[in-house]
PDB file of N, CA and C in Angstrom:
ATOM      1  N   UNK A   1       0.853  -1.167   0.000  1.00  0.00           N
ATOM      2  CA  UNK A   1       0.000   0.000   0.000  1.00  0.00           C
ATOM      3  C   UNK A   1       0.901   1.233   0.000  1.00  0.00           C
ATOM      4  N   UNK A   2       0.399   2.139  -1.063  1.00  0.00           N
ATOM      5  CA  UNK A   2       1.309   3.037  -1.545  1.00  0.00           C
ATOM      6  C   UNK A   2       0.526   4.388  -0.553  1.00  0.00           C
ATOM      7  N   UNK A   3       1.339   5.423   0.122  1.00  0.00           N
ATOM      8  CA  UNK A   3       0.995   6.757   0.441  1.00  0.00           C
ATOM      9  C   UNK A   3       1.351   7.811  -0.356  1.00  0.00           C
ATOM     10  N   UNK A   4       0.013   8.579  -0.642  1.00  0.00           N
ATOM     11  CA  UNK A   4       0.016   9.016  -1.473  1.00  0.00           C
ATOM     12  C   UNK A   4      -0.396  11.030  -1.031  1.00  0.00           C
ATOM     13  N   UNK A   5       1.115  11.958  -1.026  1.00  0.00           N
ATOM     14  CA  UNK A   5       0.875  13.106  -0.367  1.00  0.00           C
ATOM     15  C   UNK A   5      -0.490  13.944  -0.780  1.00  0.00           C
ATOM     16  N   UNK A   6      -0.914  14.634  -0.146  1.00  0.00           N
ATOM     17  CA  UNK A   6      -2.363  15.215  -0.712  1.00  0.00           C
ATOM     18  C   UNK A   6      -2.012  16.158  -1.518  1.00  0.00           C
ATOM     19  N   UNK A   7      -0.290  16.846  -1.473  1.00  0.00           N
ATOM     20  CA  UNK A   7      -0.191  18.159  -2.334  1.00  0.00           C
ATOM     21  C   UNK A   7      -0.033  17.552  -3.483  1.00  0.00           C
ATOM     22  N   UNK A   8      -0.208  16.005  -3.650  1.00  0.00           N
ATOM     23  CA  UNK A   8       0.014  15.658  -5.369  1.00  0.00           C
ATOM     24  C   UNK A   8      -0.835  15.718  -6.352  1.00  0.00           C
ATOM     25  N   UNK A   9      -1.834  15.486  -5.337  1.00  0.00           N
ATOM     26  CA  UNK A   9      -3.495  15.580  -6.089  1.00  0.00           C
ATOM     27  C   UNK A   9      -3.907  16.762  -6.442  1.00  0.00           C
ATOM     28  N   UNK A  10      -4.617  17.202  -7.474  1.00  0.00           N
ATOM     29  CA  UNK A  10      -5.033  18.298  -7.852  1.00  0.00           C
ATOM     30  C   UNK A  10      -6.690  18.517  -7.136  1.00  0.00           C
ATOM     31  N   UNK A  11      -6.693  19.433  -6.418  1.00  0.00           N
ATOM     32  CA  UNK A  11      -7.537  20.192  -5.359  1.00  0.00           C
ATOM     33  C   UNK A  11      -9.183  19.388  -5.836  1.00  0.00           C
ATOM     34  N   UNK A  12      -9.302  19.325  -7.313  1.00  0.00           N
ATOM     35  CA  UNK A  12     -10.534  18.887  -7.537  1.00  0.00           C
ATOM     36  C   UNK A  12     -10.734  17.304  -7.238  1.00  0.00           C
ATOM     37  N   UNK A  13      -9.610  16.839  -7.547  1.00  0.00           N
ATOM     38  CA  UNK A  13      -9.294  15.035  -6.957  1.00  0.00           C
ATOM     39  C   UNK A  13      -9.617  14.915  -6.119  1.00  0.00           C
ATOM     40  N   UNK A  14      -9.002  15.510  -5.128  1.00  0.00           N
ATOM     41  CA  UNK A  14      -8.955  14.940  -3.664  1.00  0.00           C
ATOM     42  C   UNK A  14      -9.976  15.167  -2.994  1.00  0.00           C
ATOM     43  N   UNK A  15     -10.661  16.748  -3.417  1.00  0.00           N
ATOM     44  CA  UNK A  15     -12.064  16.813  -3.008  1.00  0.00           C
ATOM     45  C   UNK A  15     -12.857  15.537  -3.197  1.00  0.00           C
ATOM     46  N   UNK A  16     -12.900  15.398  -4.852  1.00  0.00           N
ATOM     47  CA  UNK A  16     -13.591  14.082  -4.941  1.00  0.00           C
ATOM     48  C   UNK A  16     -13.691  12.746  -4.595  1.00  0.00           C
ATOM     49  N   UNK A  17     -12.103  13.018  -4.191  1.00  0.00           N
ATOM     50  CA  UNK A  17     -11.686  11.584  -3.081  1.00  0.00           C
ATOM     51  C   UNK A  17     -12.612  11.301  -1.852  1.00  0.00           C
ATOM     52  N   UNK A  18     -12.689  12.884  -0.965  1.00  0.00           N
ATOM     53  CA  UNK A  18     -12.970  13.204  -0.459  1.00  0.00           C
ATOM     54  C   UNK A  18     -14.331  12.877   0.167  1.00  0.00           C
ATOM     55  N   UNK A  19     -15.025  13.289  -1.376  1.00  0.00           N
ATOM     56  CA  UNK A  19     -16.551  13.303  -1.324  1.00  0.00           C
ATOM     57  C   UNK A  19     -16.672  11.964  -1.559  1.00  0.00           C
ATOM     58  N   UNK A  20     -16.133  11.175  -2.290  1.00  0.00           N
ATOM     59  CA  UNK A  20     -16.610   9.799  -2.353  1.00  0.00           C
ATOM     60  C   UNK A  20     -16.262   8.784  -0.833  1.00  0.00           C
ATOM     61  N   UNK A  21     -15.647   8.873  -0.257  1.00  0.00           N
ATOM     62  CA  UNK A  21     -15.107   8.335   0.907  1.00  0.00           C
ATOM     63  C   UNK A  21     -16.641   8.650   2.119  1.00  0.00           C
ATOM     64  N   UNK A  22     -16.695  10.533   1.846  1.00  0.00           N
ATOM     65  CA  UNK A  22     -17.892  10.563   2.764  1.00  0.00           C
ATOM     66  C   UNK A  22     -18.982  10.144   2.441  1.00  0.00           C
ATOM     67  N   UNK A  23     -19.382   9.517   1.155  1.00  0.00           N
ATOM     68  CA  UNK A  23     -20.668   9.002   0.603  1.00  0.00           C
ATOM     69  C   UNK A  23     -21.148   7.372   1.198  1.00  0.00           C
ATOM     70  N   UNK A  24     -19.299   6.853   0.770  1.00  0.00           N
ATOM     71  CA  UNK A  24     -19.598   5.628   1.369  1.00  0.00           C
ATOM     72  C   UNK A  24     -19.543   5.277   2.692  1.00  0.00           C
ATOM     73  N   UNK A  25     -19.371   6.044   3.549  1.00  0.00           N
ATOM     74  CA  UNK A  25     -19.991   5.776   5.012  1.00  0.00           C
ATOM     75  C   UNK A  25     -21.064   5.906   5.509  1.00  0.00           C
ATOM     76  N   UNK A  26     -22.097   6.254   4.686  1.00  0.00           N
ATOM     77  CA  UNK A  26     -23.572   6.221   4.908  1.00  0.00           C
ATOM     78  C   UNK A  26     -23.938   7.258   5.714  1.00  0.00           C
ATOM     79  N   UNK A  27     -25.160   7.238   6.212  1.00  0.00           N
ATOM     80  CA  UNK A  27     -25.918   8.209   7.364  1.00  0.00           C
ATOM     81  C   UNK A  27     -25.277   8.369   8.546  1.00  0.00           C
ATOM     82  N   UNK A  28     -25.625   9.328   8.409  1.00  0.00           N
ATOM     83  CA  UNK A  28     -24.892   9.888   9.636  1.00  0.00           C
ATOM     84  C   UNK A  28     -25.956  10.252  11.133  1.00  0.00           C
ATOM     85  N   UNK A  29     -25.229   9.532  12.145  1.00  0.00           N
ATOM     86  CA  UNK A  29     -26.753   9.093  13.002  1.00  0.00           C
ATOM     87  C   UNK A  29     -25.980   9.584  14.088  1.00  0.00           C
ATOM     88  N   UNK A  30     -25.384  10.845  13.743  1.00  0.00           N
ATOM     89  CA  UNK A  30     -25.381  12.157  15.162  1.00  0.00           C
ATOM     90  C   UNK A  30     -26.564  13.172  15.540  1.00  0.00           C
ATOM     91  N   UNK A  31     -26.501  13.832  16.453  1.00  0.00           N
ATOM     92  CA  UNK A  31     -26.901  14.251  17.223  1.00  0.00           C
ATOM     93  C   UNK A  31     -27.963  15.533  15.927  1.00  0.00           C
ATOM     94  N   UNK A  32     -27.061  15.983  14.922  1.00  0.00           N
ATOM     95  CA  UNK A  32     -27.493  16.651  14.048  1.00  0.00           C
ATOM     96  C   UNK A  32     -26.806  15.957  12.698  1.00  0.00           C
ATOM     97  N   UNK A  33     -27.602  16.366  11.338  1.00  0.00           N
ATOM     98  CA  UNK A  33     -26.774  16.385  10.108  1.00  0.00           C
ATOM     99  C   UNK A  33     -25.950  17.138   9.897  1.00  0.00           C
ATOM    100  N   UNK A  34     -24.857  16.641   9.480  1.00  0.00           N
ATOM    101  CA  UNK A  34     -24.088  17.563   8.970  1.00  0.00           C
ATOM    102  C   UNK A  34     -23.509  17.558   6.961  1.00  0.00           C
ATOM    103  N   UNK A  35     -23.976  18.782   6.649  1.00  0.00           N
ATOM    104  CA  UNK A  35     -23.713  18.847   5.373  1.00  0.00           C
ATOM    105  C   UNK A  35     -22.643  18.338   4.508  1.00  0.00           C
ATOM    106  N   UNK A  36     -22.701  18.234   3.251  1.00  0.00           N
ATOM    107  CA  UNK A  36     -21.792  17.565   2.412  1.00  0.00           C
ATOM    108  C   UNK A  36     -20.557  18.512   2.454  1.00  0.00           C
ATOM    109  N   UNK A  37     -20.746  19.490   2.477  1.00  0.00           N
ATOM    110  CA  UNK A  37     -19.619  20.310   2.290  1.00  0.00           C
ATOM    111  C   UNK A  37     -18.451  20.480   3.700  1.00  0.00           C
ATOM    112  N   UNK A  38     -19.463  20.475   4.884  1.00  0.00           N
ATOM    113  CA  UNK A  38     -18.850  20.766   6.196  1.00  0.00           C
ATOM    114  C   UNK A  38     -18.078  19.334   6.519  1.00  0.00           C
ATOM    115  N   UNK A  39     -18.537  17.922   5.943  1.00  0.00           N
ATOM    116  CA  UNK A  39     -17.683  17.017   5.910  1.00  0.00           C
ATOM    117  C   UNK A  39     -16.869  17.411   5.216  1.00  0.00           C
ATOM    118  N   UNK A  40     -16.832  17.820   4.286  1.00  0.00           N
ATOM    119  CA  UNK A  40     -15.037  17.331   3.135  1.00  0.00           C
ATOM    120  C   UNK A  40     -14.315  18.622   3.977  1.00  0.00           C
ATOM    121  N   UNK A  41     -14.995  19.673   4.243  1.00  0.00           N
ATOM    122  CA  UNK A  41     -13.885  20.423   4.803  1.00  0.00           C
ATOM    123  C   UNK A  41     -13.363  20.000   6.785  1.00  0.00           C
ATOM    124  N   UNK A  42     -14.271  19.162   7.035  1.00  0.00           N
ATOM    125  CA  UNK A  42     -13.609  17.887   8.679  1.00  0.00           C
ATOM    126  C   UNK A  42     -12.246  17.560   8.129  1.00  0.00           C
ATOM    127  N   UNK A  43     -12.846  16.754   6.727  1.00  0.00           N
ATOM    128  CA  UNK A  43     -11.491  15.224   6.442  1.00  0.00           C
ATOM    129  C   UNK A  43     -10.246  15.733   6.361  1.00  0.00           C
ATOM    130  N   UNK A  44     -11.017  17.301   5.258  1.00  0.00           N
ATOM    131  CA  UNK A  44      -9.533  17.897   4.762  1.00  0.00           C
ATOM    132  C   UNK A  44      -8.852  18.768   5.832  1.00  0.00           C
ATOM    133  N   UNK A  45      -9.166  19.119   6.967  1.00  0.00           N
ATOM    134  CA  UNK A  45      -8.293  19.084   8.253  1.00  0.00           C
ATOM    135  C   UNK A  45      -7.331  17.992   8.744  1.00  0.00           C
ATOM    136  N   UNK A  46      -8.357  16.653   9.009  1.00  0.00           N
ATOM    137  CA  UNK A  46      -8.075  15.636   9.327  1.00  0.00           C
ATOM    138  C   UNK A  46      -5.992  15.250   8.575  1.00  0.00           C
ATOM    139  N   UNK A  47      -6.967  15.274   7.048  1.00  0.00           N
ATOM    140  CA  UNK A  47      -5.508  15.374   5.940  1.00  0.00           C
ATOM    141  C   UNK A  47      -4.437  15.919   6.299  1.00  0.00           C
ATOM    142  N   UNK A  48      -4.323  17.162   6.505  1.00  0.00           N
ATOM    143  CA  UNK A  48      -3.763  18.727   6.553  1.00  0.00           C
ATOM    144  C   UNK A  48      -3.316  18.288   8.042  1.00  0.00           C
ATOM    145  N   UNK A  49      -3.721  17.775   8.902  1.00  0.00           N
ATOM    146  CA  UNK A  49      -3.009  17.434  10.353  1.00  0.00           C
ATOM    147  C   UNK A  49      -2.576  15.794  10.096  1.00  0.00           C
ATOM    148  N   UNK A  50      -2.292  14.836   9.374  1.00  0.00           N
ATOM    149  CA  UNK A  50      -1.829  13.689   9.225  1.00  0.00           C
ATOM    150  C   UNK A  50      -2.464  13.131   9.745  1.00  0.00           C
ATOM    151  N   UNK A  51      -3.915  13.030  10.347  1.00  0.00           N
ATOM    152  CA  UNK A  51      -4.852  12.232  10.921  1.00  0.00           C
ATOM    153  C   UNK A  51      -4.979  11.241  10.144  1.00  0.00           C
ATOM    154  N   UNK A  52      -5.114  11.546   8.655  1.00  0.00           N
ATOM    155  CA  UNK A  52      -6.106  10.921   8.154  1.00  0.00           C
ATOM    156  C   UNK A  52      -4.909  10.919   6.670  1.00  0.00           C
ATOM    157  N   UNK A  53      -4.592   9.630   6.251  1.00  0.00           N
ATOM    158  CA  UNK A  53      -3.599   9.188   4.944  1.00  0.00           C
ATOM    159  C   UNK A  53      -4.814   9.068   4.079  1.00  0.00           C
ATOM    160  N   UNK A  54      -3.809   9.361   2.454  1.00  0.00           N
ATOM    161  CA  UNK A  54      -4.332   9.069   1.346  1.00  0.00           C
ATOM    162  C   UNK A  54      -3.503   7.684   1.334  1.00  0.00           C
ATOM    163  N   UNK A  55      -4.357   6.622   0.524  1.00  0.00           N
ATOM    164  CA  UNK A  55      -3.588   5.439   0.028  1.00  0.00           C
ATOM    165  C   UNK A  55      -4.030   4.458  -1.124  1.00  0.00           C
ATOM    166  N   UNK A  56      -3.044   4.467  -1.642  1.00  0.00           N
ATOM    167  CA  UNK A  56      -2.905   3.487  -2.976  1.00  0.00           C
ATOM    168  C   UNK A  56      -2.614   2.140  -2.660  1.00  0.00           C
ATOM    169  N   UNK A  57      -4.103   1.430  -3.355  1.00  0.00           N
ATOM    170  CA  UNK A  57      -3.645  -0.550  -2.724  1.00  0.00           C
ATOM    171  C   UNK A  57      -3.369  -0.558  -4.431  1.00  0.00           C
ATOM    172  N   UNK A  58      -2.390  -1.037  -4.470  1.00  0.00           N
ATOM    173  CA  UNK A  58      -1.640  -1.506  -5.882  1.00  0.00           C
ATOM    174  C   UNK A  58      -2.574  -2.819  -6.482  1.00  0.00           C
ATOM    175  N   UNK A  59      -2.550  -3.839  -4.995  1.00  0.00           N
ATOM    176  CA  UNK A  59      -3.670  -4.923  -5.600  1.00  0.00           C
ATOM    177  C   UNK A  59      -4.752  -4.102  -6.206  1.00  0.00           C
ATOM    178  N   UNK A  60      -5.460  -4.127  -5.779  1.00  0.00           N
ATOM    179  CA  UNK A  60      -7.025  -3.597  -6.008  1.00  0.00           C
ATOM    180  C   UNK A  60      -7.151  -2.736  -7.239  1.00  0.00           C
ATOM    181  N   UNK A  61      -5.899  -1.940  -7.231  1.00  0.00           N
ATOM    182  CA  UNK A  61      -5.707  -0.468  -7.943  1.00  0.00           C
ATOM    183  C   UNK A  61      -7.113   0.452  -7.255  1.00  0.00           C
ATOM    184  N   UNK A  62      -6.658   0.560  -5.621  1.00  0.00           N
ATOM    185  CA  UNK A  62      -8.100   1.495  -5.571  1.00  0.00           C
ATOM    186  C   UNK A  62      -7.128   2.651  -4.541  1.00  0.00           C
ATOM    187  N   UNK A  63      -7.819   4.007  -4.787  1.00  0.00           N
ATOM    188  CA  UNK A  63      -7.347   4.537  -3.769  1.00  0.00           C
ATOM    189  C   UNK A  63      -8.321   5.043  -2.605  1.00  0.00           C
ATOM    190  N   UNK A  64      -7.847   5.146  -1.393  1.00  0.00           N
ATOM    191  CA  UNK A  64      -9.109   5.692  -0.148  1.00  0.00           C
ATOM    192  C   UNK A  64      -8.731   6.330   0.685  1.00  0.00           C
ATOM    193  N   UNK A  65      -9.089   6.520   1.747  1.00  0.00           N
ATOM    194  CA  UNK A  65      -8.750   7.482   2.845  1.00  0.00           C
ATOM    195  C   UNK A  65      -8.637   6.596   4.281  1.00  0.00           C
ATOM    196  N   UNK A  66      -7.658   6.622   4.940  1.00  0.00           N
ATOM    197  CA  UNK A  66      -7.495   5.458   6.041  1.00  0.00           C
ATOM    198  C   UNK A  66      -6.720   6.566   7.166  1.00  0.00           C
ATOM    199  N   UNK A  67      -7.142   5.996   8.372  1.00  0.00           N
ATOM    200  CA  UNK A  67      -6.632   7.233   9.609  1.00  0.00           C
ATOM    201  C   UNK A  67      -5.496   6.345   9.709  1.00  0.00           C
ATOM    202  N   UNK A  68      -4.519   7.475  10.596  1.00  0.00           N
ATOM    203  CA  UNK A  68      -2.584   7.364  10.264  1.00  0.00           C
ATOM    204  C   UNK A  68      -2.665   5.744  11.317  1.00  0.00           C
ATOM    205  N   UNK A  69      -3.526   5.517  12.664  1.00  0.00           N
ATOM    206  CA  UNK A  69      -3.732   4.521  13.575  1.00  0.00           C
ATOM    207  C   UNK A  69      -3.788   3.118  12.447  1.00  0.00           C
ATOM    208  N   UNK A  70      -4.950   3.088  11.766  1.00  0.00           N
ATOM    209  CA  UNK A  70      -5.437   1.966  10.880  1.00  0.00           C
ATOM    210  C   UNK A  70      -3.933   1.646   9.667  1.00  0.00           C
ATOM    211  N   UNK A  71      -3.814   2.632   9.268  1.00  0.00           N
ATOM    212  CA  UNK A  71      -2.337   2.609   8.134  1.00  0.00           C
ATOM    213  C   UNK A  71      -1.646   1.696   9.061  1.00  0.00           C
ATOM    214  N   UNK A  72      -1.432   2.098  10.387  1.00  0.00           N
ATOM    215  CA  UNK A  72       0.064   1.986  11.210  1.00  0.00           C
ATOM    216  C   UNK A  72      -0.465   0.642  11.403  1.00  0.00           C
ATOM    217  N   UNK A  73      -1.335  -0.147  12.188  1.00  0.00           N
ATOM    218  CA  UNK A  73      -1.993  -1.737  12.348  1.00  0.00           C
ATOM    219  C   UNK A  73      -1.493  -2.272  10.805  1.00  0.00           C
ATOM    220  N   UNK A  74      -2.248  -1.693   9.834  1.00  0.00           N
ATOM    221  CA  UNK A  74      -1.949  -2.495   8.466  1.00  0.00           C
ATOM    222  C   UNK A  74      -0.818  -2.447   8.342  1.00  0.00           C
ATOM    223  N   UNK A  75       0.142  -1.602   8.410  1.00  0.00           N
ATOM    224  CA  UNK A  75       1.828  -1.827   8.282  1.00  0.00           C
ATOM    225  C   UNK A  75       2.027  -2.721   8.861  1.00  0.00           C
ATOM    226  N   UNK A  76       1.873  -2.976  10.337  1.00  0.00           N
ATOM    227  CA  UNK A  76       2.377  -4.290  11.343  1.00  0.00           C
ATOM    228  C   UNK A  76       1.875  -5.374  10.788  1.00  0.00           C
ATOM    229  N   UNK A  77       0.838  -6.042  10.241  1.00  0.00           N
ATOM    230  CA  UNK A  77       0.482  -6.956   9.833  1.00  0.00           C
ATOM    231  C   UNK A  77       1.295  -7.285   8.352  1.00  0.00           C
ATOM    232  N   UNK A  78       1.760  -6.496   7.873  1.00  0.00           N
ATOM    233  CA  UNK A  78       1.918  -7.132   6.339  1.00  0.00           C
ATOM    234  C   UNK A  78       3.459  -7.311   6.434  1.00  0.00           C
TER     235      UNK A  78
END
């Protein structure tokens, strides 16, 4: 699994990375909704503080969004 810096992506990518990542986690069953937009601008903090890796699975050829904790477990295992 390849890491992949966010300044490589061009601003409209990663948004869309972005937005697709928050799509596939479904409903959101807090306290309130929170908008499409006020998510991508959470993640892209998240990003912007290393919370949260971009990554390339070479198998799959897919790329997604995985927090730096989950990366670091999948490193130990492989």
């Amino acid at each position: 699994m390849l890491l992949i810096p966010s300044d490589r992506l061009d601003a409209e990518v990663l948004t869309a990375l972005i937005e697709a990542f928050i799509l596939q986690e479904g409903t959101d069953y807090g306290q309130r909704e929170t908008d499409l937009l006020s998510k991508v601008t959470q993640v892209r903090g998240q990003i912007d503080k290393g919370k949260v890796l971009i990554t390339y699975d070479e198998e799959t050829e897919t790329c997604t969004l995985m927090t730096r904790q989950k990366y670091q477990q999948y490193a130990e295992v492989s």
